[in-house]
Protein backbone atom coordinates (compact mmCIF):
# COMPACT_ATOMS: atom_id res chain seq x y z
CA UNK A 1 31.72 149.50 235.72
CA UNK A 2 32.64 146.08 233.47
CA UNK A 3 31.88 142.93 234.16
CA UNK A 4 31.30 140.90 236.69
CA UNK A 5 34.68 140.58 238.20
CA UNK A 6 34.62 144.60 239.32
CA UNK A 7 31.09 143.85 240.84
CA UNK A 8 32.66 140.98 243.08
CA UNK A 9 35.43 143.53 243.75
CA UNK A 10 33.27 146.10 245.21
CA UNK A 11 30.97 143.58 247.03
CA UNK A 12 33.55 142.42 249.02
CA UNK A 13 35.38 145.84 249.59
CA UNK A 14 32.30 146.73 251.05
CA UNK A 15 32.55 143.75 253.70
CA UNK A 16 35.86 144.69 254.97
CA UNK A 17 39.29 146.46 253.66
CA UNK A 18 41.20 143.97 251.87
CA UNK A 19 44.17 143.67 249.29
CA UNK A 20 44.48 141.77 245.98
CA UNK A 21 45.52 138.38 247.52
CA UNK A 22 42.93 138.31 249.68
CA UNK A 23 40.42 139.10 246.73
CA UNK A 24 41.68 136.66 244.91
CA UNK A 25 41.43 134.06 247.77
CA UNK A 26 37.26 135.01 248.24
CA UNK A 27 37.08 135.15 244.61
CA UNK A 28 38.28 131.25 244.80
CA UNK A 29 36.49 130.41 247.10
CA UNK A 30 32.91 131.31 246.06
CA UNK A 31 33.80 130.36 242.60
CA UNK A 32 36.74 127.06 242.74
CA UNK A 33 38.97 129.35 240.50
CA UNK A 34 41.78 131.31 241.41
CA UNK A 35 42.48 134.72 239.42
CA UNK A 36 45.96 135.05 238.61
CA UNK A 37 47.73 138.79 239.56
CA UNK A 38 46.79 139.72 236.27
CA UNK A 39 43.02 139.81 236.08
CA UNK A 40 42.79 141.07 239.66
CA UNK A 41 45.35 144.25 239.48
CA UNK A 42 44.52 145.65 236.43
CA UNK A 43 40.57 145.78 237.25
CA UNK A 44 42.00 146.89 241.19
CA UNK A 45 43.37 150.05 238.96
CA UNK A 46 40.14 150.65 236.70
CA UNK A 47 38.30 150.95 240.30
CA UNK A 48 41.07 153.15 241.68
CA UNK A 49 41.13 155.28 238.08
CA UNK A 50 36.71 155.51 238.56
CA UNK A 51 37.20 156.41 241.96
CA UNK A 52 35.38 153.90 243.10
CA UNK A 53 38.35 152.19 245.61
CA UNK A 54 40.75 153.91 247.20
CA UNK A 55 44.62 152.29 248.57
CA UNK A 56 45.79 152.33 252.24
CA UNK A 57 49.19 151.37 251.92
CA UNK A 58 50.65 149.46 255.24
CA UNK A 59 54.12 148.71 254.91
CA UNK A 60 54.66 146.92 251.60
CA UNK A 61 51.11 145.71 251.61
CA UNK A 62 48.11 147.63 249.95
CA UNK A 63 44.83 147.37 250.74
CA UNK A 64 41.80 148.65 249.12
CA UNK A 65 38.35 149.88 250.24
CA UNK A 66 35.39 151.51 249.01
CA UNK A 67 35.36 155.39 248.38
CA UNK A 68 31.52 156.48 248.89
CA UNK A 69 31.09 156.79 245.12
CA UNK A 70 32.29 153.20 245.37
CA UNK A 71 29.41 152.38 247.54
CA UNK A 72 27.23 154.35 245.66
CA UNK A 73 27.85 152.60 242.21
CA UNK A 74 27.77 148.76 244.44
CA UNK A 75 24.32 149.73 245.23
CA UNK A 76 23.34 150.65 241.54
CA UNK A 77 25.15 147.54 240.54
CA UNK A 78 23.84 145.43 243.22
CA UNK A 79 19.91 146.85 242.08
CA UNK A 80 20.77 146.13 238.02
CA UNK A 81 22.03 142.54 239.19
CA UNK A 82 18.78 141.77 240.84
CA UNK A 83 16.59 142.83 238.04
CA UNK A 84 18.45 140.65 235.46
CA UNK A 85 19.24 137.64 237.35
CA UNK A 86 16.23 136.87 239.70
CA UNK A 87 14.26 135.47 237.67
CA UNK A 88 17.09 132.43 236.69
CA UNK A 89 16.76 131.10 240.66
C-alpha cells in the first residue's frame, strides 16, 4: 500500500461504503484540499487491483468498500502509522 492517500482511502471505507466523490469530499474536509478525479480514481483502482476494495455498482454510481484483506492491511497500516507518528503529537 503507497502513500498516505490509500491509507485515508481505506480508513474511511471502513466507516461506511462510499464512492469517489464522497472520498474526495472527507478528504477536503479533514485536510482544506480537494483531490481532483485524477488522484482519487487511479489509487480507487490500485485498491481494487490489491484486493483491498471491492465496487457495488448502483445505477450509474459506484461505490466502494473494504474486502476483509482490505481491513486486514487498514489494521497493519493503521499499527505502522502509530509507531512512526506518535511521537510528533
Amino acid at each position: 500500500m503507497r502513500g498516505m492517500l490509500s491509507f485515508l482511502i481505506l480508513f474511511f471505507l471502513s466507516k461506511k461504503e462510499m464512492n469517489g466523490q464522497e472520498i474526495s469530499q472527507e478528504i477536503e474536509k479533514r485536510k482544506g484540499d480537494k483531490p481532483s478525479p485524477g488522484t482519487i480514481y487511479p489509487a480507487l483502482k490500485n485498491l481494487k487491483e490489491e484486493g483491498l476494495i471491492k465496487e457495488n455498482k448502483i445505477g450509474k454510481s459506484i461505490n466502494y468498500n473494504l474486502t476483509n484483506e482490505g481491513r486486514k492491511a487498514l489494521k497493519v497500516a493503521r499499527e505502522i502509522f502509530c509507531k512512526t507518528f506518535m511521537d510528533v503529537i
